[in-house]
C-alpha atoms as a PDB file:
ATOM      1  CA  UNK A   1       0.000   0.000   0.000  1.00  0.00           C
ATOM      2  CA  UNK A   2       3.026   2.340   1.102  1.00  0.00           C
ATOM      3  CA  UNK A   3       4.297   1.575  -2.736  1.00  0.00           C
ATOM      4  CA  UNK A   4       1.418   2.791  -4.584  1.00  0.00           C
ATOM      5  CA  UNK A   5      -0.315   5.186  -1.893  1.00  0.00           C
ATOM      6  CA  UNK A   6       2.641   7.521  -2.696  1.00  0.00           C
ATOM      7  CA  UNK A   7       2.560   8.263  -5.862  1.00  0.00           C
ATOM      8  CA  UNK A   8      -0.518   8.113  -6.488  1.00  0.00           C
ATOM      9  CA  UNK A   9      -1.242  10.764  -3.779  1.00  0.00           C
ATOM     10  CA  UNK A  10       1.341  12.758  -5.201  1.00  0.00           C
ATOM     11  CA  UNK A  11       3.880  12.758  -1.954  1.00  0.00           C
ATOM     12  CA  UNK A  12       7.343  14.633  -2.509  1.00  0.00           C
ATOM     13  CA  UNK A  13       9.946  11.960  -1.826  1.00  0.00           C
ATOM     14  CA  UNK A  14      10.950  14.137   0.865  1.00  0.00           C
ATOM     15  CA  UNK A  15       8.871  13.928   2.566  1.00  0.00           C
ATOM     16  CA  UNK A  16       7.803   9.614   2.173  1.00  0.00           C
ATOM     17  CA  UNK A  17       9.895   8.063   0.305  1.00  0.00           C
ATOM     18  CA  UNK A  18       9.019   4.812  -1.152  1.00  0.00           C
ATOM     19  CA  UNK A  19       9.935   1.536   0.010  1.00  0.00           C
ATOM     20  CA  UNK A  20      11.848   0.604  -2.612  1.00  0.00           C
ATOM     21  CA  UNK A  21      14.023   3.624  -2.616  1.00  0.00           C
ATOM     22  CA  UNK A  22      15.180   3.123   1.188  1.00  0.00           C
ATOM     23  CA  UNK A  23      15.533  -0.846  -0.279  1.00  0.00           C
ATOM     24  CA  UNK A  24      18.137   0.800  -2.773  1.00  0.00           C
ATOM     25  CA  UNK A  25      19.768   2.678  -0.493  1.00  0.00           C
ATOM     26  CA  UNK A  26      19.829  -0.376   1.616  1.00  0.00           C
ATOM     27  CA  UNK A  27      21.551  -2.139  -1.130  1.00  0.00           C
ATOM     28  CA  UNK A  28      23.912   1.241  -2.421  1.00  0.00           C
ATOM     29  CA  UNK A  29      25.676   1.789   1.125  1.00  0.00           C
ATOM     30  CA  UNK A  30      24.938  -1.398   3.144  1.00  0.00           C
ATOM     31  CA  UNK A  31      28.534  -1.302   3.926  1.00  0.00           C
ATOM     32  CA  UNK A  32      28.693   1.653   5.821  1.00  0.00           C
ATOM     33  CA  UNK A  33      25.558   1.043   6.935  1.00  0.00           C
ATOM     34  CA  UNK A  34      26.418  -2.081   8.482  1.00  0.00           C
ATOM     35  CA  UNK A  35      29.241  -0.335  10.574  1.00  0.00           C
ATOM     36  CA  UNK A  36      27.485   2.426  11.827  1.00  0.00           C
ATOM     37  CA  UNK A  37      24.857  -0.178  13.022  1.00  0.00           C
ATOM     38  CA  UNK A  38      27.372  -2.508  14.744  1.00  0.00           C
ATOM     39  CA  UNK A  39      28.640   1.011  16.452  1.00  0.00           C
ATOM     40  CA  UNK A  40      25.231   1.860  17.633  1.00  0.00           C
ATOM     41  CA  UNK A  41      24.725  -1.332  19.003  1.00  0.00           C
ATOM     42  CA  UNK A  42      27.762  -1.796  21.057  1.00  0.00           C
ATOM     43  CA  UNK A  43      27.256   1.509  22.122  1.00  0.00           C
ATOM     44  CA  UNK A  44      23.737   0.354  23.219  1.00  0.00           C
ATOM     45  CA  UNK A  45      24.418  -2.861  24.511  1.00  0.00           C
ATOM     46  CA  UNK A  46      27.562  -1.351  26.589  1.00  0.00           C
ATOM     47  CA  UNK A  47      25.375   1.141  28.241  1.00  0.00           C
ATOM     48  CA  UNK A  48      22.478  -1.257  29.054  1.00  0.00           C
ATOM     49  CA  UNK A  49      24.741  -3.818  30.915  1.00  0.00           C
ATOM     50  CA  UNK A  50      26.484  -0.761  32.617  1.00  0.00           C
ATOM     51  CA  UNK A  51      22.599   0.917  33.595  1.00  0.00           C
ATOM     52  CA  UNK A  52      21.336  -2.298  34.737  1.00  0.00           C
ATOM     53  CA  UNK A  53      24.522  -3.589  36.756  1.00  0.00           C
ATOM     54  CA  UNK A  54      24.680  -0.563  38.379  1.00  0.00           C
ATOM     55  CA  UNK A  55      20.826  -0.217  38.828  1.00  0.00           C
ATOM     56  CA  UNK A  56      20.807  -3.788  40.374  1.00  0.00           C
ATOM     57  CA  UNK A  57      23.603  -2.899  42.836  1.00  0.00           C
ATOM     58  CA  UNK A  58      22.129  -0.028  43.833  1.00  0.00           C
ATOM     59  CA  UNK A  59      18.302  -1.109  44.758  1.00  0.00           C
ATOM     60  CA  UNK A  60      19.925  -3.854  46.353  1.00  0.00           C
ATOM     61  CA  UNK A  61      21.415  -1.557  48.395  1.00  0.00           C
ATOM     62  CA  UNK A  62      18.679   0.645  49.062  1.00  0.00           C
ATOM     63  CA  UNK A  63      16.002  -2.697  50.239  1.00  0.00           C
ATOM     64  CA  UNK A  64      17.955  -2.492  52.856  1.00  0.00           C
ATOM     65  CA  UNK A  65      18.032   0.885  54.035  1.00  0.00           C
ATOM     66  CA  UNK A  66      14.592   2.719  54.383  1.00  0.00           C
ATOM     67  CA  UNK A  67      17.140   5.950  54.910  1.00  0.00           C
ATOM     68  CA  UNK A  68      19.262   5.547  52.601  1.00  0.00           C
ATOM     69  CA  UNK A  69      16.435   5.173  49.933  1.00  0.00           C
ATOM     70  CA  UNK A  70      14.501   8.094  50.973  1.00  0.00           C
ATOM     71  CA  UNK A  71      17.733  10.657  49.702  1.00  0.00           C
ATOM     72  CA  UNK A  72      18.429   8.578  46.940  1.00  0.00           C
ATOM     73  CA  UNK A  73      15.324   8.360  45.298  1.00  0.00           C
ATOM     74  CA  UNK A  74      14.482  12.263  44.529  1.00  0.00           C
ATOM     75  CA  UNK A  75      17.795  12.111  42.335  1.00  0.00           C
ATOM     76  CA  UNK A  76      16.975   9.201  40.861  1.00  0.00           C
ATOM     77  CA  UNK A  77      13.689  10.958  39.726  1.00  0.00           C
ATOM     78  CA  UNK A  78      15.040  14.202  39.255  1.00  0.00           C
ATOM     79  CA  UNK A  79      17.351  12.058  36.629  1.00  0.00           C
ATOM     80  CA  UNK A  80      14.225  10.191  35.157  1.00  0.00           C
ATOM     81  CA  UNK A  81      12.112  13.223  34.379  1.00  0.00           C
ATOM     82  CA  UNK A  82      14.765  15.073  32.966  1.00  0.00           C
ATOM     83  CA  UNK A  83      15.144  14.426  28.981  1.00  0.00           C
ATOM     84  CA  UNK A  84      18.021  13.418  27.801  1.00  0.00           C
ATOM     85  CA  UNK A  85      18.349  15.602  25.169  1.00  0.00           C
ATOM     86  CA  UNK A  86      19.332  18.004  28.095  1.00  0.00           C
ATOM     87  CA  UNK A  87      22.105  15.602  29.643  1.00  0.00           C
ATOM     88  CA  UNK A  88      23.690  15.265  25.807  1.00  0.00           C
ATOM     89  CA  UNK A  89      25.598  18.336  25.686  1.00  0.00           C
ATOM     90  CA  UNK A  90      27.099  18.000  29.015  1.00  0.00           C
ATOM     91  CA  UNK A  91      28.070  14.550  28.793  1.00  0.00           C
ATOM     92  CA  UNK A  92      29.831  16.036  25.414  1.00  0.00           C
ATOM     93  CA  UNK A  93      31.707  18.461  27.901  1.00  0.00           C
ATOM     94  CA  UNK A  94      32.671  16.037  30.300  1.00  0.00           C
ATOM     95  CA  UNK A  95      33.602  12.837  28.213  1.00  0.00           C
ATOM     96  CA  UNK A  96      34.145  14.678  24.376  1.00  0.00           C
ATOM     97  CA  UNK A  97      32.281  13.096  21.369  1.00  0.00           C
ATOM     98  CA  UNK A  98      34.074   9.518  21.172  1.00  0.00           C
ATOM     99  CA  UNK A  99      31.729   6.225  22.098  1.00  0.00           C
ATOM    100  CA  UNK A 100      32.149   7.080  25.791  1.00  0.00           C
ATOM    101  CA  UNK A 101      29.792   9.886  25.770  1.00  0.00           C
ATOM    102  CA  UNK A 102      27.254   7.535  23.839  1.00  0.00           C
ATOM    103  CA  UNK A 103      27.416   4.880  26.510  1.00  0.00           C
ATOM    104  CA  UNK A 104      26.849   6.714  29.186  1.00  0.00           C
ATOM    105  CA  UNK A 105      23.566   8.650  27.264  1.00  0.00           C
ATOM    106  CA  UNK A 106      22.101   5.213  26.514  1.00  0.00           C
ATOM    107  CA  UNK A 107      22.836   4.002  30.443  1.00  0.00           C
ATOM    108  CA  UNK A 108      21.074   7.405  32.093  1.00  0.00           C
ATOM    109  CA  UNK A 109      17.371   6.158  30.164  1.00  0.00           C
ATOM    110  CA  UNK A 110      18.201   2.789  31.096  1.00  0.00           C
ATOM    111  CA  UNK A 111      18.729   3.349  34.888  1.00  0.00           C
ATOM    112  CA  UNK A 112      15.690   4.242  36.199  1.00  0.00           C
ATOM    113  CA  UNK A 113      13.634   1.074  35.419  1.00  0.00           C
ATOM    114  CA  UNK A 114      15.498  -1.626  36.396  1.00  0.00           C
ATOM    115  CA  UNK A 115      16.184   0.403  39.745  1.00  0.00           C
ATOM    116  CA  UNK A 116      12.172   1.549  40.575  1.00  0.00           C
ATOM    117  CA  UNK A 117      11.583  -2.853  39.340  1.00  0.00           C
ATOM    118  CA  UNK A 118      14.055  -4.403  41.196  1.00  0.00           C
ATOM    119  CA  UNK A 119      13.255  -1.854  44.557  1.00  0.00           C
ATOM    120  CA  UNK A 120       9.464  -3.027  44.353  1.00  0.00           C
ATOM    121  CA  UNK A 121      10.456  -6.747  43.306  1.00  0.00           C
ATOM    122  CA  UNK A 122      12.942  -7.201  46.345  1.00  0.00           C
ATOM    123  CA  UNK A 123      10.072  -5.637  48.757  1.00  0.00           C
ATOM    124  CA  UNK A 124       6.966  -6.722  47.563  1.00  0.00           C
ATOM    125  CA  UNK A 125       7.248 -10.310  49.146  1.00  0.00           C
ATOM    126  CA  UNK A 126       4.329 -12.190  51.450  1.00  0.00           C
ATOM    127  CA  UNK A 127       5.398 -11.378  55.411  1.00  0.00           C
ATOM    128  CA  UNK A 128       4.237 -15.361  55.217  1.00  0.00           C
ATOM    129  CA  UNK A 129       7.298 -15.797  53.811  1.00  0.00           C
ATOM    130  CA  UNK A 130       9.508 -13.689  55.502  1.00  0.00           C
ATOM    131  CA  UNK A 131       8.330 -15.011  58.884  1.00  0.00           C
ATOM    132  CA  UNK A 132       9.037 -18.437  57.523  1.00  0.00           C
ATOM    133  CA  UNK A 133      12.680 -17.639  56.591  1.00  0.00           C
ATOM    134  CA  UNK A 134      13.129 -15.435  59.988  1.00  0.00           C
ATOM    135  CA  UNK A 135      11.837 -18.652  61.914  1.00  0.00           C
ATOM    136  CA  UNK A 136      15.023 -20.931  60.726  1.00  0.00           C
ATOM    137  CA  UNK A 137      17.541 -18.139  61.522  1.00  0.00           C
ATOM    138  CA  UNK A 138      18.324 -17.271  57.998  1.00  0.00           C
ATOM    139  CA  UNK A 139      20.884 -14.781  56.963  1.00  0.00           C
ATOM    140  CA  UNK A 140      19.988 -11.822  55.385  1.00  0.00           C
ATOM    141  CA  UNK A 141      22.109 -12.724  52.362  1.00  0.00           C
ATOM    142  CA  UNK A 142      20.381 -16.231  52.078  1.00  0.00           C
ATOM    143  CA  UNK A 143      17.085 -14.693  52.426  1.00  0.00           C
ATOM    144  CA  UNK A 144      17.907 -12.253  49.469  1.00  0.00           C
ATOM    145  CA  UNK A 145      19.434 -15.242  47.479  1.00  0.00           C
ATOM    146  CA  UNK A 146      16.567 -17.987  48.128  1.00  0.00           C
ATOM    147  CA  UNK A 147      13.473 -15.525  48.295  1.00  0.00           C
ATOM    148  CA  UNK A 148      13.719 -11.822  47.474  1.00  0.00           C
ATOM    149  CA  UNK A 149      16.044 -12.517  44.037  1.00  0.00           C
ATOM    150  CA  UNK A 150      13.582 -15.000  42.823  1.00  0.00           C
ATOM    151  CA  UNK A 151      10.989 -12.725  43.809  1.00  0.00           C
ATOM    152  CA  UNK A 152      12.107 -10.250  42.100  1.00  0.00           C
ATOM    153  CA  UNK A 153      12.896 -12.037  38.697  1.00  0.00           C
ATOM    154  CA  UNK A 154       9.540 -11.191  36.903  1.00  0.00           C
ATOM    155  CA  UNK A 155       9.885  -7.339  38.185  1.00  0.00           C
ATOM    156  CA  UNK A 156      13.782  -7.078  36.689  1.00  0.00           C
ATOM    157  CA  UNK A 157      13.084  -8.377  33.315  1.00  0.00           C
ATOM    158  CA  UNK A 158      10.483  -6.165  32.998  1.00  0.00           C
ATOM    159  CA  UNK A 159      12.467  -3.748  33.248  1.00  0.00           C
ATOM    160  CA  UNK A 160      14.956  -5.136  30.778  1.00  0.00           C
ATOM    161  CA  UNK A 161      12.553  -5.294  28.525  1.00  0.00           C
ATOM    162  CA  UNK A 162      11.436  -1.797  28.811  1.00  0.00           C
ATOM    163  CA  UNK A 163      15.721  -0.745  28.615  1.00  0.00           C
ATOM    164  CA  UNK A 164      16.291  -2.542  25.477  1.00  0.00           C
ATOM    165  CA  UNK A 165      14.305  -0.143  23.612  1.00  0.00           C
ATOM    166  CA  UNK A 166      15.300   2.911  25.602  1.00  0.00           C
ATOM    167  CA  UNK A 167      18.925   2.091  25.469  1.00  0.00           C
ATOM    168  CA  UNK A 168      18.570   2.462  21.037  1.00  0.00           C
ATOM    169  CA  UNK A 169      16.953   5.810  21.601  1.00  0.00           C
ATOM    170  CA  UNK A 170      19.860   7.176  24.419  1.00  0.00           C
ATOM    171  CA  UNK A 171      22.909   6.339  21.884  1.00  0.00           C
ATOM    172  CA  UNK A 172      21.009   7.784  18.820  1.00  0.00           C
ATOM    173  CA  UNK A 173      20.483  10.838  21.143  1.00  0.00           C
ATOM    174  CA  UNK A 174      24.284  10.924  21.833  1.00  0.00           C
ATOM    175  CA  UNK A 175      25.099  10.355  18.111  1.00  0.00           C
ATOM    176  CA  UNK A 176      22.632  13.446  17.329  1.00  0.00           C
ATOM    177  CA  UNK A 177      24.613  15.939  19.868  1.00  0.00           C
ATOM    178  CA  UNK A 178      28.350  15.423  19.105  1.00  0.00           C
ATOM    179  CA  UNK A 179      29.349  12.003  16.577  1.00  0.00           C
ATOM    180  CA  UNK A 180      30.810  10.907  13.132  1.00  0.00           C
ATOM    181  CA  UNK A 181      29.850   7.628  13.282  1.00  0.00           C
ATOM    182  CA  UNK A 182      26.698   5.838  14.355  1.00  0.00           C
ATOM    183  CA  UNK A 183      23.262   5.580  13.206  1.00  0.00           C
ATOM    184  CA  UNK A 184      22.510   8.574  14.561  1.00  0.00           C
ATOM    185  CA  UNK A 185      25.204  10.645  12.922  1.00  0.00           C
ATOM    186  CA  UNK A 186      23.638   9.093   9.532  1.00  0.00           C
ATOM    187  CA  UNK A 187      19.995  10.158  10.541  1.00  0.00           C
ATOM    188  CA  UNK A 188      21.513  14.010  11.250  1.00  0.00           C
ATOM    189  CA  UNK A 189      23.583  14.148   8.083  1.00  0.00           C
ATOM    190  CA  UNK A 190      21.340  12.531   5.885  1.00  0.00           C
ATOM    191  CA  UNK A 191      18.249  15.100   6.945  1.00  0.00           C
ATOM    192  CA  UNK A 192      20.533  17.916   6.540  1.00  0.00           C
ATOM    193  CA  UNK A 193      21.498  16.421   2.550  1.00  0.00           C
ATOM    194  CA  UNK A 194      17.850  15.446   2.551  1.00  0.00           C
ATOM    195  CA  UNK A 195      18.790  12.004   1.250  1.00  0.00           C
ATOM    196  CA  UNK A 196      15.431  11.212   2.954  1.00  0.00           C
ATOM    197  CA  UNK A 197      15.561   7.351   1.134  1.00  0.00           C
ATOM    198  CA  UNK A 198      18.726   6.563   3.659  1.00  0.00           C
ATOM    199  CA  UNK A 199      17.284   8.358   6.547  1.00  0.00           C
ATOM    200  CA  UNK A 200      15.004   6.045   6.565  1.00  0.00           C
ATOM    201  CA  UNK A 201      16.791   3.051   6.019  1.00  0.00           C
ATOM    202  CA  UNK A 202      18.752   3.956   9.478  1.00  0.00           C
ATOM    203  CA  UNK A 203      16.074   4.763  11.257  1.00  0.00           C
ATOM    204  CA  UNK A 204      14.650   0.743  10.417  1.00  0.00           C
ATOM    205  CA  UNK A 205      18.084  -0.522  11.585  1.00  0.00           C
ATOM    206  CA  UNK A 206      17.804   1.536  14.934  1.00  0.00           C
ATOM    207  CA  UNK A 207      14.410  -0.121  15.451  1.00  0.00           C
ATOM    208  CA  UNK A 208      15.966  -3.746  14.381  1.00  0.00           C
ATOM    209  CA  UNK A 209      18.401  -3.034  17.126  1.00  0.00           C
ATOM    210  CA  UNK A 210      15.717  -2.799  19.754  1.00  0.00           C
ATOM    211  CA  UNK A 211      13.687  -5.240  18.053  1.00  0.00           C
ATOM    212  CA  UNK A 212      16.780  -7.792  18.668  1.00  0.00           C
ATOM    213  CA  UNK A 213      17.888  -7.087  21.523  1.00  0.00           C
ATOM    214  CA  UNK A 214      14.359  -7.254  23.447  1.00  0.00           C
ATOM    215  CA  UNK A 215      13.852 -10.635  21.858  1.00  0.00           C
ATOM    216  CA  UNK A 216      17.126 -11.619  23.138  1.00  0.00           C
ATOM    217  CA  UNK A 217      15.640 -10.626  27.255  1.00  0.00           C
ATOM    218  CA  UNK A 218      12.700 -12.475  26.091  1.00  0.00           C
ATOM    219  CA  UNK A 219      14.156 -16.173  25.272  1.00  0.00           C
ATOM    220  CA  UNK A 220      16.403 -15.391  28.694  1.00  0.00           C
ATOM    221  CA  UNK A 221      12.712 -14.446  30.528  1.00  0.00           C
ATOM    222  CA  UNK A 222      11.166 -18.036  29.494  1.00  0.00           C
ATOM    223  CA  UNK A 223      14.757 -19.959  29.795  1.00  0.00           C
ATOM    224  CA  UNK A 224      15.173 -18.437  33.970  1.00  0.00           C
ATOM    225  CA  UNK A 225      11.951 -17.851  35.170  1.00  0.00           C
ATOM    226  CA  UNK A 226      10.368 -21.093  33.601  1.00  0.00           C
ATOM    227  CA  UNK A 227       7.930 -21.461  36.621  1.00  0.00           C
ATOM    228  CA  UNK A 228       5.994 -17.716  35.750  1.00  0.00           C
ATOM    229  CA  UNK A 229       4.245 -19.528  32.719  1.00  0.00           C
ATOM    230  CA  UNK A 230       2.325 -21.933  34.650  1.00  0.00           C
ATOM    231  CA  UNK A 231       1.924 -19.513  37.787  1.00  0.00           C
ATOM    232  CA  UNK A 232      -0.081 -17.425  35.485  1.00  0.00           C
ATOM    233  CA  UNK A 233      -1.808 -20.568  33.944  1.00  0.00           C
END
């Protein structure tokens, strides 16, 4: 429909163009277009593991300590509300325009999910159970081990799930702000030479990133928590 809709409505190829244009500009630069994907997806990938690692740590942390969560958490909101189109620029400042500065973009919109999931995952357990684990003397590391990790499983890779998509969209905003190399640096040059047909052709490998990459938490999801499917059932 996209094929024939166009021209038959008349749309300025720059403004749509047609499918089989961004196909030929698929096929015309696929080389470069293949490394500036594999550099946005490292630079994804790098700063999901570092977001959620870190994120992990840190809720972990913060179960524990009703204090210490209460004057962490306003920053960690202050940092979730604020776009990150605004933290671009001064991550350029701090770390120049090389991958680093792309990493770190893509972990700041991954960090606040996987820390608000794993905080209400690690607490949101049956006193039932606590009382149970309390009654045989447990540690508090078994307890987290045994029954707050487990717990928490469903809550974390929701959150992974929601990161692999927002971890694309942080190193294409880091690419747009300071980069000459990246998916993103192709979307920003291309618009500017309004080679619209290639524009679009990196915009569908940005999405394939995410695409991949959240299909990759969902096979681990059903491998590791293999009991959720028939708790739900």
């Amino acid at each position: 429909m996209w094929q024939f809709l166009v021209p038959l409505l008349q749309i300025k190829e720059y403004i749509l163009p047609l499918p089989s244009s961004i196909a030929k500009a698929f096929y015309n630069d696929w080389g470069s277009l293949l490394k500036h994907t594999g550099i946005t997806a490292f630079e994804s990938f790098t700063g999901f593991l570092l977001a959620n690692v870190v994120g992990f740590l840190l809720a972990s942390i913060l179960t524990n300590s009703e204090s210490l969560k209460k004057a962490v958490m306003p920053y960690a909101i202050a940092l979730k509300t604020t776009p990150i189109v605004a933290f671009a620029p001064i991550l350029v400042i701090w770390f120049g325009s090389g991958i680093i500065t792309k990493i770190f973009a893509s972990a700041l919109v991954c960090f606040f999910p996987i820390l608000v999931n794993t905080i209400k995952g690690l607490t949101n357990i049956e006193q039932d159970y606590l009382n149970l684990f309390a009654s045989f003397h447990t540690s508090k590391w078994r307890t987290f081990w045994n029954l707050r990790f487990p717990t928490a499983m469903p809550y974390i890779f929701s959150a992974l799930k929601i990161s692999t998509s927002l971890s694309v969209v942080g190193a294409i905003v880091g690419e747009f702000v300071g980069a000459n190399q990246g998916l993103g640096y192709v979307i920003l040059v291309s618009s500017y030479h309004l080679e619209i047909p290639l524009m679009f052709a990196a915009i569908i490998l940005s999405a394939l990133i995410g695409i991949f990459f959240y299909n990759i938490i969902v096979l681990l999801e059903r491998e590791i928590i293999y009991w959720q499917e028939s708790i739900d059932d």
